[in-house]
N, C-alpha and C. Protein backbone atom coordinates (compact mmCIF):
# COMPACT_ATOMS: atom_id res chain seq x y z
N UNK A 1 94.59 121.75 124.68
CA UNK A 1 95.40 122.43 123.68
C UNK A 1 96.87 122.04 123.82
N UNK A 2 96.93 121.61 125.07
CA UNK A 2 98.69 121.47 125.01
C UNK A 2 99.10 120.26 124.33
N UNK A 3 98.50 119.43 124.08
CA UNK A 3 98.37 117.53 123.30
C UNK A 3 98.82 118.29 121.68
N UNK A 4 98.13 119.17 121.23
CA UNK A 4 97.86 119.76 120.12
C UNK A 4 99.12 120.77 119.73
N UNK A 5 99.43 121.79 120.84
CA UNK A 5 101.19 121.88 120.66
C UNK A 5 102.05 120.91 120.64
N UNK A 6 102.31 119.84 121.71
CA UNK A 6 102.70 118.95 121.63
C UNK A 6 103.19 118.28 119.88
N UNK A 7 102.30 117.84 119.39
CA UNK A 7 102.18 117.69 118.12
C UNK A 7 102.62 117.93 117.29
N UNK A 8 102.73 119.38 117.50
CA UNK A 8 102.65 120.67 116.52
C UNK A 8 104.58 120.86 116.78
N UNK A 9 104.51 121.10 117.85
CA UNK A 9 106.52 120.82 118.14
C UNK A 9 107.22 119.60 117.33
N UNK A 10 106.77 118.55 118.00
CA UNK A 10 107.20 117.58 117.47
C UNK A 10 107.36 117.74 115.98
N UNK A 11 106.24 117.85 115.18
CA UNK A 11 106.21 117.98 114.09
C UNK A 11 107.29 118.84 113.03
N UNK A 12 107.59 120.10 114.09
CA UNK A 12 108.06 120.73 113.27
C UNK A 12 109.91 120.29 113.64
N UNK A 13 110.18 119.94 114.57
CA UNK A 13 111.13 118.97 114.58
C UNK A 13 111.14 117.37 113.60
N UNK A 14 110.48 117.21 112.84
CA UNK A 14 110.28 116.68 112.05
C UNK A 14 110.68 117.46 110.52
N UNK A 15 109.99 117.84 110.46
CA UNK A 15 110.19 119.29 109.35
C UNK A 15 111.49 119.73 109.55
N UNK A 16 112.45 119.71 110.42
CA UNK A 16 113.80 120.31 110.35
C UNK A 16 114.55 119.36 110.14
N UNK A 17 114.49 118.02 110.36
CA UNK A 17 115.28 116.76 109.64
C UNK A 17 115.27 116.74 108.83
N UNK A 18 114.14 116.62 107.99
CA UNK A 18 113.65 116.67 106.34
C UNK A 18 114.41 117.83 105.58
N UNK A 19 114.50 119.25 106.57
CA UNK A 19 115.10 120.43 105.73
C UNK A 19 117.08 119.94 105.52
N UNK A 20 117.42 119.44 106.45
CA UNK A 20 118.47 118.78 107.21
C UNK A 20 118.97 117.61 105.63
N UNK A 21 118.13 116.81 105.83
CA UNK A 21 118.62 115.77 104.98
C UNK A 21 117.77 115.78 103.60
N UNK A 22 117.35 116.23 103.17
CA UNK A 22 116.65 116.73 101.72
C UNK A 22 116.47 117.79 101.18
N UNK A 23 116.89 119.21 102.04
CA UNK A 23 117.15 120.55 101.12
C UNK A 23 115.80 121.13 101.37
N UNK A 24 114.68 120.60 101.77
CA UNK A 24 113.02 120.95 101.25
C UNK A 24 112.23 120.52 102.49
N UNK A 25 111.31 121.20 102.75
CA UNK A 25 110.60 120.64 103.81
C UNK A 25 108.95 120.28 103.09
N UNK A 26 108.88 118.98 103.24
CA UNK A 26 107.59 117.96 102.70
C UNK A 26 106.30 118.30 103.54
N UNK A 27 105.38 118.67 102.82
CA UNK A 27 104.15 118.24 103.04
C UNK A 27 103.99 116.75 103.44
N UNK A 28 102.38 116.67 103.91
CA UNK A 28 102.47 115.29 104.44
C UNK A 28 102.24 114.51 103.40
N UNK A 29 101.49 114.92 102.18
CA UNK A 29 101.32 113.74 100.99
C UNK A 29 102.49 113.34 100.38
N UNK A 30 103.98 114.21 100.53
CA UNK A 30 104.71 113.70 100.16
C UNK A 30 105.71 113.00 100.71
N UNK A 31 105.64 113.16 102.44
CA UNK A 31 105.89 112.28 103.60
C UNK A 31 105.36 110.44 103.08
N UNK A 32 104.16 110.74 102.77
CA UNK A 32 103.34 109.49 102.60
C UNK A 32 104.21 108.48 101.71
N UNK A 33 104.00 109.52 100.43
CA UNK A 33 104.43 109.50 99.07
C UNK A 33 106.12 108.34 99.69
N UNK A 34 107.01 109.07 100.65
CA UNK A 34 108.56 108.30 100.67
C UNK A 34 108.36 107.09 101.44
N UNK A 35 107.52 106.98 102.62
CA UNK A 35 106.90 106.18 103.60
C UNK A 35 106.44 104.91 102.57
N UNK A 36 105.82 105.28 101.77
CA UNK A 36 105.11 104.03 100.32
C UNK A 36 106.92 103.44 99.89
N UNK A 37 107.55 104.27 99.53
CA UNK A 37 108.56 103.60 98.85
C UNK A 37 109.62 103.24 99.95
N UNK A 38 109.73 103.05 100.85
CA UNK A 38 110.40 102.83 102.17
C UNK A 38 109.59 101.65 102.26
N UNK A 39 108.78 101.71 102.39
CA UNK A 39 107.94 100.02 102.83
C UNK A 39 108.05 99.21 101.78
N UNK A 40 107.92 99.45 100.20
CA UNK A 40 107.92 99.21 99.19
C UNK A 40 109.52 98.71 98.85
N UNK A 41 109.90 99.23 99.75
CA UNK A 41 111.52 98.83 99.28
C UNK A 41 112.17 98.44 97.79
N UNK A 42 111.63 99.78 97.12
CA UNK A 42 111.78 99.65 95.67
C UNK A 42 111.90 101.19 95.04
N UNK A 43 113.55 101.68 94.98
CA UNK A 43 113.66 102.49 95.17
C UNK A 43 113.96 102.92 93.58
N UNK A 44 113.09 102.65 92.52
CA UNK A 44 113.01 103.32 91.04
C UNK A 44 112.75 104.33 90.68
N UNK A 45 113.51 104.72 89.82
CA UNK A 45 113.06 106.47 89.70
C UNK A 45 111.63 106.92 88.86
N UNK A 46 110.70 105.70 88.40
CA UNK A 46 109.59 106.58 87.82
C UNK A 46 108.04 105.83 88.39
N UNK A 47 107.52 106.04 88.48
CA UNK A 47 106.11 105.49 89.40
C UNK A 47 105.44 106.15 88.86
N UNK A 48 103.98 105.56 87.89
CA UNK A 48 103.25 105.98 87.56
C UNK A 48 101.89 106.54 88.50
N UNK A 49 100.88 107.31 88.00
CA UNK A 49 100.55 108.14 88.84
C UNK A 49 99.35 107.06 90.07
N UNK A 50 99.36 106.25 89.13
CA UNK A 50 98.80 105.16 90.26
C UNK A 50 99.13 104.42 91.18
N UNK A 51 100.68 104.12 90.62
CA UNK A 51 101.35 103.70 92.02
C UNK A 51 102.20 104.76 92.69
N UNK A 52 102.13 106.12 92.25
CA UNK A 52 101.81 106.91 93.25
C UNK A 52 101.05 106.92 94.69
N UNK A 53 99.76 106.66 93.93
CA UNK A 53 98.30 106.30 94.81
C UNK A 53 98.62 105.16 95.77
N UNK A 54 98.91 104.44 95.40
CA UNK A 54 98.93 102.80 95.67
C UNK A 54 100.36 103.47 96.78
N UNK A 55 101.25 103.55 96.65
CA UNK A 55 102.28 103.98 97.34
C UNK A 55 101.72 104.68 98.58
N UNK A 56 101.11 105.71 98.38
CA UNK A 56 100.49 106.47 99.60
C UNK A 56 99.68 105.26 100.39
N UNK A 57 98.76 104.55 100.00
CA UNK A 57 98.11 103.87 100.54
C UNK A 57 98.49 103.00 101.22
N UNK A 58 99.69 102.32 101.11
CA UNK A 58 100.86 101.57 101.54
C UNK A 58 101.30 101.91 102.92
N UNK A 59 101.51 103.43 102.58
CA UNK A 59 102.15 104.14 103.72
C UNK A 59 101.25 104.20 104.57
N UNK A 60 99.37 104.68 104.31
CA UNK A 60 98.62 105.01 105.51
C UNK A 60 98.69 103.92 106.35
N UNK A 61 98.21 102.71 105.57
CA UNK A 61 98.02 101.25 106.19
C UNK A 61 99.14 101.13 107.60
N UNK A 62 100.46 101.42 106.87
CA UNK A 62 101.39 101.22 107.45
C UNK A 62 101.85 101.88 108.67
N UNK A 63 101.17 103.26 108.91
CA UNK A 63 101.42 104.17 109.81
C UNK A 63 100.07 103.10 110.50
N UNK A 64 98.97 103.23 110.50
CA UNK A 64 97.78 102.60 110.76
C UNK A 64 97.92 101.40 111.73
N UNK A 65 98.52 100.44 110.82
CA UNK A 65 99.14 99.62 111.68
C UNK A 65 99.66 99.62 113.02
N UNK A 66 100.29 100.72 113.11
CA UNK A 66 100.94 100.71 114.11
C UNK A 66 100.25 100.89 115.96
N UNK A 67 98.68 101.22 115.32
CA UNK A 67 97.90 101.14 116.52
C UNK A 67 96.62 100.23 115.98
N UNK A 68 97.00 99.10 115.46
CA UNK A 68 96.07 98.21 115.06
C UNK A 68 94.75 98.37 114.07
N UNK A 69 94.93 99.38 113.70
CA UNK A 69 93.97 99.60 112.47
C UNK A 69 93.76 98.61 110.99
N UNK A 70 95.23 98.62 110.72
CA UNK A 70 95.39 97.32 109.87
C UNK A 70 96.62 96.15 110.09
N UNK A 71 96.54 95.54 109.27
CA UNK A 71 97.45 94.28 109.62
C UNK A 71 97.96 93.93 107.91
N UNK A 72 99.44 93.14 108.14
CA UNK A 72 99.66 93.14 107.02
C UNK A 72 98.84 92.27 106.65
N UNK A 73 98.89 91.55 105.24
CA UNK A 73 98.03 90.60 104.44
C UNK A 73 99.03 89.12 103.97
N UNK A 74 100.02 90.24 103.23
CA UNK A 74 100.71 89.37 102.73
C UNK A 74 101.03 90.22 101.37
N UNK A 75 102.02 89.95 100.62
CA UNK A 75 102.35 90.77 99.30
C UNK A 75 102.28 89.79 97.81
N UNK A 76 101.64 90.49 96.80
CA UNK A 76 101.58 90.23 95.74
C UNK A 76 102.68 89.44 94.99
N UNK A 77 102.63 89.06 93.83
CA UNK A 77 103.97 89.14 92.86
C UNK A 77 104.88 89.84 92.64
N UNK A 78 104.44 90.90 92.48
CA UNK A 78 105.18 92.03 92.19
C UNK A 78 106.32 92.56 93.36
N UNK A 79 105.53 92.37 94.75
CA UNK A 79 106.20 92.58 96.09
C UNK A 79 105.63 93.80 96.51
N UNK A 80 104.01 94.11 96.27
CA UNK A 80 103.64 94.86 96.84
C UNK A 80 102.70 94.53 98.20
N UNK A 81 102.71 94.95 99.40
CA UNK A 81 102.38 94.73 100.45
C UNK A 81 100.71 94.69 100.54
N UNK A 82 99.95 93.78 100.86
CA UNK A 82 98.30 94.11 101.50
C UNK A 82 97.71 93.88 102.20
N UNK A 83 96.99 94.81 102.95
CA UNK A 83 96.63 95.07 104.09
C UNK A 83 95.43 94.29 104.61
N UNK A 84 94.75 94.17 105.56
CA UNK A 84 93.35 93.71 105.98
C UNK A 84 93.29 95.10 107.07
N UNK A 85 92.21 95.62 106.78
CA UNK A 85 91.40 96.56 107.94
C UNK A 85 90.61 95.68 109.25
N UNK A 86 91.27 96.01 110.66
CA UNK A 86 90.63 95.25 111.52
C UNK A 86 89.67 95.75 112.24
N UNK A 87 89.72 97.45 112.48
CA UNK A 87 88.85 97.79 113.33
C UNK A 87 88.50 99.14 112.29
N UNK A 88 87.17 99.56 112.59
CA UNK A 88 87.29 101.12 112.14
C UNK A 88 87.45 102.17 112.36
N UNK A 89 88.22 103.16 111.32
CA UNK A 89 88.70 104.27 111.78
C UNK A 89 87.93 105.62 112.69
N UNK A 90 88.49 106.52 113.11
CA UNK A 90 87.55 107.61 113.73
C UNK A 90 87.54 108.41 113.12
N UNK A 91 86.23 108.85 113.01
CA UNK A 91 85.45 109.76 112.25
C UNK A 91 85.96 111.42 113.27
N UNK A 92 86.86 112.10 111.82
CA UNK A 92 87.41 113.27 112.53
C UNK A 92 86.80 113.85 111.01
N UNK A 93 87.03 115.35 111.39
CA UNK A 93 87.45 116.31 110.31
C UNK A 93 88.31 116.50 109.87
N UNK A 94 88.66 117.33 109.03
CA UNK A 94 90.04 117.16 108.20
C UNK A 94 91.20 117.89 108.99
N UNK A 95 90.87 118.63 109.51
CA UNK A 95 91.73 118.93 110.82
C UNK A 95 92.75 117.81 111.93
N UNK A 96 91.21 117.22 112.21
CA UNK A 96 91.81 115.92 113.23
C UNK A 96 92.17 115.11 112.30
N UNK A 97 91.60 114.72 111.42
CA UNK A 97 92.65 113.53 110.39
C UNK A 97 94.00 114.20 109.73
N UNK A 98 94.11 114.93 109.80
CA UNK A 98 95.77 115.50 109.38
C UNK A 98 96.37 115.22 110.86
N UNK A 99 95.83 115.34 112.11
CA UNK A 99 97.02 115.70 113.03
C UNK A 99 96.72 113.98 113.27
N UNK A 100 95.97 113.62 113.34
CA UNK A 100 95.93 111.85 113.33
C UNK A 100 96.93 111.38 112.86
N UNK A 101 96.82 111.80 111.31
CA UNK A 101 97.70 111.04 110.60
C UNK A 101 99.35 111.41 110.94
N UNK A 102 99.46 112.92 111.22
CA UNK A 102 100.70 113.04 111.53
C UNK A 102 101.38 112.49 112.94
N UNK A 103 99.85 112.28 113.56
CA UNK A 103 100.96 111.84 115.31
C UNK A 103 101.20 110.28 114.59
N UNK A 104 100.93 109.43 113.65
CA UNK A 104 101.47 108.09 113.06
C UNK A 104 102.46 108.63 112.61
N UNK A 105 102.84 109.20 111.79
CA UNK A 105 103.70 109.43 111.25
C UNK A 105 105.31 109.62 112.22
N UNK A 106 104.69 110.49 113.48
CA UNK A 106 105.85 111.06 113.94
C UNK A 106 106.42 109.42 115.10
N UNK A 107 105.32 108.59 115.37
CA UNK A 107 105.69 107.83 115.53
C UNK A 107 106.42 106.66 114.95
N UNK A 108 106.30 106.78 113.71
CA UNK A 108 106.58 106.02 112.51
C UNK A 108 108.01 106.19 112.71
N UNK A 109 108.36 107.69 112.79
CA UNK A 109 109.97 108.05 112.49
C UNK A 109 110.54 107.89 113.84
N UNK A 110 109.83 107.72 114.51
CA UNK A 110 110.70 107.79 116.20
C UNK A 110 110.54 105.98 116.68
N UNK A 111 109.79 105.16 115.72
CA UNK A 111 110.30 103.92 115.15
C UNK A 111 111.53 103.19 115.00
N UNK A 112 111.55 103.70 113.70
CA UNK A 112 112.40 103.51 112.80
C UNK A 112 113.92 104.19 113.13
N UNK A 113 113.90 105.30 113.73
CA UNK A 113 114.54 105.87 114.22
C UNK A 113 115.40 106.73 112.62
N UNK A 114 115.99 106.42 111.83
CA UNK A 114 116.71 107.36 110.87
C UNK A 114 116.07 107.76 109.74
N UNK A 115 115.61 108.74 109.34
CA UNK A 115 114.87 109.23 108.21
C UNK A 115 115.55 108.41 107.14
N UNK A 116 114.74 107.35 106.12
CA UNK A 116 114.95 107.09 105.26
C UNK A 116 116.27 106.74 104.42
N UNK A 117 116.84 105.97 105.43
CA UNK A 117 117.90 105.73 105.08
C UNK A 117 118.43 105.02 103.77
N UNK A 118 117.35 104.71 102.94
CA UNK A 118 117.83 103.89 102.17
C UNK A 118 117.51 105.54 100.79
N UNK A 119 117.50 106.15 100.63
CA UNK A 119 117.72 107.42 100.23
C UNK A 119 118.35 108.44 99.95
């Protein structure tokens, strides 16, 4: 249980940057959602609801990546990024795949080190 506080701290030290530098504290789909346009490095104000989708997906890959799950590909015309899946993922519940996805995430930002700077 303490891996799982762990987490859970971190996280919400996460959540207080976000309140800090955006007024609002984000859910994780919309964590995803800035993570897509941060990688995407295409910072337009309207995205249809598919590259919405496509945006998120961007972002999982990308958190993913970071413990070898995927690899980049190479990017389109357009300059959108694609992935190759190398190994497969672990089969959690939706429980463990939220805190999965968030311990990428929190690594993502302790990365990168400045929330979204181009924002």
């Amino acid at each position: 249980m303490e891996a799982q506080d762990d987490l859970q701290t971190r996280w919400w030290k996460l959540e207080g940057r976000f309140l800090e530098k955006f007024g609002k504290k984000p859910d994780v789909e919309t964590i995803l959602f800035l993570i897509g346009i941060q990688e995407l490095g295409n910072f337009k104000n309207k995205f249809t609801k598919e590259q919405k989708q496509d945006l998120m997906h961007v972002a999982v890959c990308t958190l993913l990546s970071q413990s070898g799950y995927y690899k980049i590909e190479g990017y389109d015309e357009d300059g959108w990024p694609h992935f190759m899946q190398l190994k497969a993922l672990p089969e959690y519940n939706m429980a463990e795949q939220e805190n999965f996805l968030k311990d990428h995430i929190l690594l993502y930002f302790e990365n990168i080190g400045e929330l979204f700077q181009n924002f």
